[in-house]
C-alpha atoms as a PDB file:
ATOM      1  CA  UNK A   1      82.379 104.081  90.492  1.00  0.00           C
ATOM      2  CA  UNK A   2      83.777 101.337  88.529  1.00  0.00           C
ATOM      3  CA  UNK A   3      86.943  99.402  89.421  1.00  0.00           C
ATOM      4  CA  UNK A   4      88.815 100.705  86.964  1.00  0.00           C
ATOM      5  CA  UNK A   5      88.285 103.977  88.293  1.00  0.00           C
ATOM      6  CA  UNK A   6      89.499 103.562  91.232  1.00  0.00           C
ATOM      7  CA  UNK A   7      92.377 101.929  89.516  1.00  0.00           C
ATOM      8  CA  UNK A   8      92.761 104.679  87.471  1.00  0.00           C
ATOM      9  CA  UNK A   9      92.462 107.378  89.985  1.00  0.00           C
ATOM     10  CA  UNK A  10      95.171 105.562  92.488  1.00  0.00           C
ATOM     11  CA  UNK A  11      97.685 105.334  88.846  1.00  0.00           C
ATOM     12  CA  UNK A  12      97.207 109.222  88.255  1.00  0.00           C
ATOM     13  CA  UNK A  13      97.751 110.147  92.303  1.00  0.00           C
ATOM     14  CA  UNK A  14     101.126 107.983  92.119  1.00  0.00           C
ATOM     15  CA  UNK A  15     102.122 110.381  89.466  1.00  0.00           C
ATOM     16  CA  UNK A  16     103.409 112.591  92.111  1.00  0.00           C
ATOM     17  CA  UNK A  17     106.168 110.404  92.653  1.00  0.00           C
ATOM     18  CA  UNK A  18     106.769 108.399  89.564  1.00  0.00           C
ATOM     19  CA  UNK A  19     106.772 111.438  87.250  1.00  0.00           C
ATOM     20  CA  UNK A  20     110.015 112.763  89.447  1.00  0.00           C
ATOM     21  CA  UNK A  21     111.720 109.342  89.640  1.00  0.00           C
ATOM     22  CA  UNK A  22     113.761 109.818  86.492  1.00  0.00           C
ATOM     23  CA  UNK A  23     115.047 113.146  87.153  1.00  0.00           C
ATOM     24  CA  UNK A  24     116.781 111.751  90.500  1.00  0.00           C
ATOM     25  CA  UNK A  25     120.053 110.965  90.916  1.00  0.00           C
ATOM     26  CA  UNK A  26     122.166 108.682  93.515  1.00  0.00           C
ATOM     27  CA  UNK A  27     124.387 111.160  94.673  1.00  0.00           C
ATOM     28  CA  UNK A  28     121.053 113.114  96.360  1.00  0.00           C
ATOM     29  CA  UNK A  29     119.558 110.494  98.007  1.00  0.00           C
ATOM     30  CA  UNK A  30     121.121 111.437 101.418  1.00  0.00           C
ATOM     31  CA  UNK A  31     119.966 115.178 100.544  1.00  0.00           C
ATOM     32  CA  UNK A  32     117.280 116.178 103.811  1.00  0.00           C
ATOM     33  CA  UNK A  33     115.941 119.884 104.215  1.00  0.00           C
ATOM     34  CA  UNK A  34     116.662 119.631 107.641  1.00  0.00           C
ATOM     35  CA  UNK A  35     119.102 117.992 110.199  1.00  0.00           C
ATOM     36  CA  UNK A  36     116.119 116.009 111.879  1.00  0.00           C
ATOM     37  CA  UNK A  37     114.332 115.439 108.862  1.00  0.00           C
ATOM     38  CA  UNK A  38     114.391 112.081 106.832  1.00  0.00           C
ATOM     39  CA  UNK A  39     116.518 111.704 103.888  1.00  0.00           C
ATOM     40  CA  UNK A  40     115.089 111.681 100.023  1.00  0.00           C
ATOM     41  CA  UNK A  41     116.736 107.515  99.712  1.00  0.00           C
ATOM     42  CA  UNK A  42     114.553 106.828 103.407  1.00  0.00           C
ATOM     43  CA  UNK A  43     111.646 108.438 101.627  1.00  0.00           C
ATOM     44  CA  UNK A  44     111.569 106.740  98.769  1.00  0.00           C
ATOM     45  CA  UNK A  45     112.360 103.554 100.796  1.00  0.00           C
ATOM     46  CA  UNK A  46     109.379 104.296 103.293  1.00  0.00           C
ATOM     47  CA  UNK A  47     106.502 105.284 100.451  1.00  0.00           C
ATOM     48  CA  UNK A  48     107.021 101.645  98.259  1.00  0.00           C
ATOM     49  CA  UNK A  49     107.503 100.154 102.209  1.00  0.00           C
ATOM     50  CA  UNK A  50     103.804 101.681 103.172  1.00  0.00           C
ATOM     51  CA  UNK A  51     102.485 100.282  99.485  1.00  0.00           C
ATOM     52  CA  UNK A  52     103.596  96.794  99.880  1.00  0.00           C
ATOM     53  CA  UNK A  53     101.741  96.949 103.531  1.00  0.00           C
ATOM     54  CA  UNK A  54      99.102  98.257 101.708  1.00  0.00           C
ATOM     55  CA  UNK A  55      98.858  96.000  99.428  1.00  0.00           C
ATOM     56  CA  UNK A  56      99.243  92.933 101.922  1.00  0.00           C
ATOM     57  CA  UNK A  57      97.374  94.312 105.074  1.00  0.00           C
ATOM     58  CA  UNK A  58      94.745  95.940 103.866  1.00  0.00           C
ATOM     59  CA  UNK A  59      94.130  94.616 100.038  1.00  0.00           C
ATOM     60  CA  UNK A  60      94.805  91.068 100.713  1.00  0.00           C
ATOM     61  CA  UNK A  61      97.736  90.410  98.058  1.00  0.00           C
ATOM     62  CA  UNK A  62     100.115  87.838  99.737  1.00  0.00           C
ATOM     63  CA  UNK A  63     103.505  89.448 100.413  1.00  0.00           C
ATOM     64  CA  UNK A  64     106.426  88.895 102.032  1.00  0.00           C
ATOM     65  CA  UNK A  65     106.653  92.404 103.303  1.00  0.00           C
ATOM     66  CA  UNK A  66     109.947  93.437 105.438  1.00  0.00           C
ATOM     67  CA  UNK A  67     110.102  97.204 106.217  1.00  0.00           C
ATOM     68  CA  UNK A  68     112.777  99.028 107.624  1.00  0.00           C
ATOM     69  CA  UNK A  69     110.880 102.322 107.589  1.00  0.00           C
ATOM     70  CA  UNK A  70     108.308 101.738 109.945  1.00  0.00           C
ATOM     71  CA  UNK A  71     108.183 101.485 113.984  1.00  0.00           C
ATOM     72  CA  UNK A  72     111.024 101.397 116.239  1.00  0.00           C
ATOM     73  CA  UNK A  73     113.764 100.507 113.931  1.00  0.00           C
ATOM     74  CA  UNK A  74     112.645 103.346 111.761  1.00  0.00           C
ATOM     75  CA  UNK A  75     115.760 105.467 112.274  1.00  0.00           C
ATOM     76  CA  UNK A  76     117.235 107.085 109.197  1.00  0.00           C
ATOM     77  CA  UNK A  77     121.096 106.855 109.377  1.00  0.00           C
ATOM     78  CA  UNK A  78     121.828 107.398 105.858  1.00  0.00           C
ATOM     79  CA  UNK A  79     121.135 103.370 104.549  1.00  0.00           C
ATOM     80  CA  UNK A  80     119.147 104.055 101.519  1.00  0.00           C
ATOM     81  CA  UNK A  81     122.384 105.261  99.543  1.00  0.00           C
ATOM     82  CA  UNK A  82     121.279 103.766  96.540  1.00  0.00           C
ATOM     83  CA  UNK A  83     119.531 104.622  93.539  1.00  0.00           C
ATOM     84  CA  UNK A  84     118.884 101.061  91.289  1.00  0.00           C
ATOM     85  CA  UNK A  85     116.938  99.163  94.432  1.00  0.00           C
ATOM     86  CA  UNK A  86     115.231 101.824  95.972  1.00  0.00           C
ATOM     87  CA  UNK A  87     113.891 102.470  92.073  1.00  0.00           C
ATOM     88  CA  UNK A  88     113.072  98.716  91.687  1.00  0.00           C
ATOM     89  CA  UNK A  89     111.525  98.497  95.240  1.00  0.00           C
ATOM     90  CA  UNK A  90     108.891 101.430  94.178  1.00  0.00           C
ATOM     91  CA  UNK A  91     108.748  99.460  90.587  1.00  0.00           C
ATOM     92  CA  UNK A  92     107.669  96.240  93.214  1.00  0.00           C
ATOM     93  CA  UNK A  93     105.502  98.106  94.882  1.00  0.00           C
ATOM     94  CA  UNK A  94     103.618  99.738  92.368  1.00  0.00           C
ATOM     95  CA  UNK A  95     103.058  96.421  90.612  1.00  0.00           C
ATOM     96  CA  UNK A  96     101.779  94.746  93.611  1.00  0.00           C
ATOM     97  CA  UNK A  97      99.549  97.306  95.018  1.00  0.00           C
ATOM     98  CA  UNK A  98      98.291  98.338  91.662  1.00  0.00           C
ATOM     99  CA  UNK A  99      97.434  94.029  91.015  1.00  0.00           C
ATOM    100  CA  UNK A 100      95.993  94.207  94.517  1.00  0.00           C
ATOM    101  CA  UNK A 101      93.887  97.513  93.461  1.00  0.00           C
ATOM    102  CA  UNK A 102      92.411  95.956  90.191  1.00  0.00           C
ATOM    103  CA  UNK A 103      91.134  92.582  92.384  1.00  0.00           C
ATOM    104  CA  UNK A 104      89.043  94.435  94.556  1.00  0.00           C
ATOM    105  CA  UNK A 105      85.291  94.352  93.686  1.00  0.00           C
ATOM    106  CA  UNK A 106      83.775  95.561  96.255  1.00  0.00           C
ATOM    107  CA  UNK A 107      85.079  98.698  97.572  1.00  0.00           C
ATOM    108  CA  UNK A 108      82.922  99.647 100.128  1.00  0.00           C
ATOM    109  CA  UNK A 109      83.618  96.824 101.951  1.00  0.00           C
ATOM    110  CA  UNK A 110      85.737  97.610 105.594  1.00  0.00           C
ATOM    111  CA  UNK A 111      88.997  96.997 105.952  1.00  0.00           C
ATOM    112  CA  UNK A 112      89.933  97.601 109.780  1.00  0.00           C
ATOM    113  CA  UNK A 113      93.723  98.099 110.599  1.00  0.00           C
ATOM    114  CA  UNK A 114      95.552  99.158 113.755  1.00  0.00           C
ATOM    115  CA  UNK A 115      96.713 101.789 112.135  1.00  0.00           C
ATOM    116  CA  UNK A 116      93.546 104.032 110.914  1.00  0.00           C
ATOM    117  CA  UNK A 117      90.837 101.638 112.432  1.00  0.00           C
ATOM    118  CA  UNK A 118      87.653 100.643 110.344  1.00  0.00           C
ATOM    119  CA  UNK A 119      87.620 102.350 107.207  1.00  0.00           C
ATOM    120  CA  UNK A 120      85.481 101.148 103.401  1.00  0.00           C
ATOM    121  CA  UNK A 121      88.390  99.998 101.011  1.00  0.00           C
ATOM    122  CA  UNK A 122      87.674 103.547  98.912  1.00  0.00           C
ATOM    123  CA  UNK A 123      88.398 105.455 102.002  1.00  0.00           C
ATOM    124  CA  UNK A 124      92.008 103.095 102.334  1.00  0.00           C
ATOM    125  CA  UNK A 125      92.783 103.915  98.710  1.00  0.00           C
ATOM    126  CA  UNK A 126      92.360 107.593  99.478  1.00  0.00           C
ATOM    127  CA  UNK A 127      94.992 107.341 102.613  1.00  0.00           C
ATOM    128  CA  UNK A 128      97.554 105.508 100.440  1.00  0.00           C
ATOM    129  CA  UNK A 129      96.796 108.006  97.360  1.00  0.00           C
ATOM    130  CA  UNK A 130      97.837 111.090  99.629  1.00  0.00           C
ATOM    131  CA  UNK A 131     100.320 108.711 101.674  1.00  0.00           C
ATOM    132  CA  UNK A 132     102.412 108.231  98.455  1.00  0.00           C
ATOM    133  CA  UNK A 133     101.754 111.857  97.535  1.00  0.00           C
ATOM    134  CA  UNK A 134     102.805 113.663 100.501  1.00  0.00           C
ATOM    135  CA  UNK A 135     106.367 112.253 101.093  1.00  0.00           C
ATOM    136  CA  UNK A 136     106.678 112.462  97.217  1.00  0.00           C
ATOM    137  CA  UNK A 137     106.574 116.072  97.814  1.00  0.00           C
ATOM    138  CA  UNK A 138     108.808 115.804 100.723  1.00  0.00           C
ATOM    139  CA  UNK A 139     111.481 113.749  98.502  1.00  0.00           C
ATOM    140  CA  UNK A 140     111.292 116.580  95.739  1.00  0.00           C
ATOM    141  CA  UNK A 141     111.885 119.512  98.174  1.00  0.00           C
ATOM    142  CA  UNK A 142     115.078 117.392  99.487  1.00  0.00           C
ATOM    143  CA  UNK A 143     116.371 116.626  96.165  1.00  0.00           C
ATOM    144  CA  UNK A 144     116.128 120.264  95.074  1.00  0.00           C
ATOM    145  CA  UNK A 145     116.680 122.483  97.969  1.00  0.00           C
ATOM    146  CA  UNK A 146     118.383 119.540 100.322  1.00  0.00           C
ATOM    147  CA  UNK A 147     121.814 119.259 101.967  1.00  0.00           C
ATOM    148  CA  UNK A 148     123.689 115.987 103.157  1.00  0.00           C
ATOM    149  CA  UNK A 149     124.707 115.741 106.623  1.00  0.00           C
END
């Protein structure tokens, strides 16, 4: 497969959240489907968090990456309240790992991470594909059927 396949293939996957992004508005953000769940602004926050680790960790672009979404600290208490950064932090995001995507030539190559272990760059681009996917299903089930604390 060609690079810009792979490109291309990771650009239509992230339609699953991009395609929605528009339609969302600031006053759902704090919207979860359940009381223990994670809010649709902490979603949103967490999936362009994962790409810019992506991007750094395990495509080699050189970021400055801090995430609030991720580990110990990773407790939703209602902080991603607003609409304009969370959309320019996915905007980042998608820039960087998509830039990050396009340099990569050989894509069988392994990329070994603490997280998933020793996987070929193809296999990484599928996790971060269906990464980005999943919670952008999870955000669009809180934003329609979702309640605020």
């Amino acid at each position: 497969m060609s690079k810009q396949s792979y490109f291309d293939m990771w650009k239509m996957g992230r339609t699953r959240l991009t395609n929605q992004l528009d339609n969302i508005e600031e006053s759902s953000l704090l919207n979860r489907l359940h009381p223990e769940s994670n809010s649709a602004g902490w979603l949103l926050r967490h999936i362009a968090e994962v790409e810019l680790l992506f991007a750094k960790n395990v495509f080699g672009r050189d970021l400055n990456v801090k995430a609030q979404t991720i580990g110990s600290i990773a407790k939703d208490r209602g902080q991603f309240n607003e609409l304009e950064p969370l959309l320019e932090l996915i905007e980042k995001a998608g820039e960087e790992l998509g830039a990050a995507i396009q340099k990569i030539e050989d894509w069988e190559g392994e990329v070994t991470t603490a997280e998933f272990g020793t996987v070929s760059r193809a296999e990484a681009l599928g996790r971060i594909t269906t990464h980005t996917a999943y919670h952008a299903g999870q955000v669009s089930l809180a934003v329609k059927y979702g309640k605020k604390d």
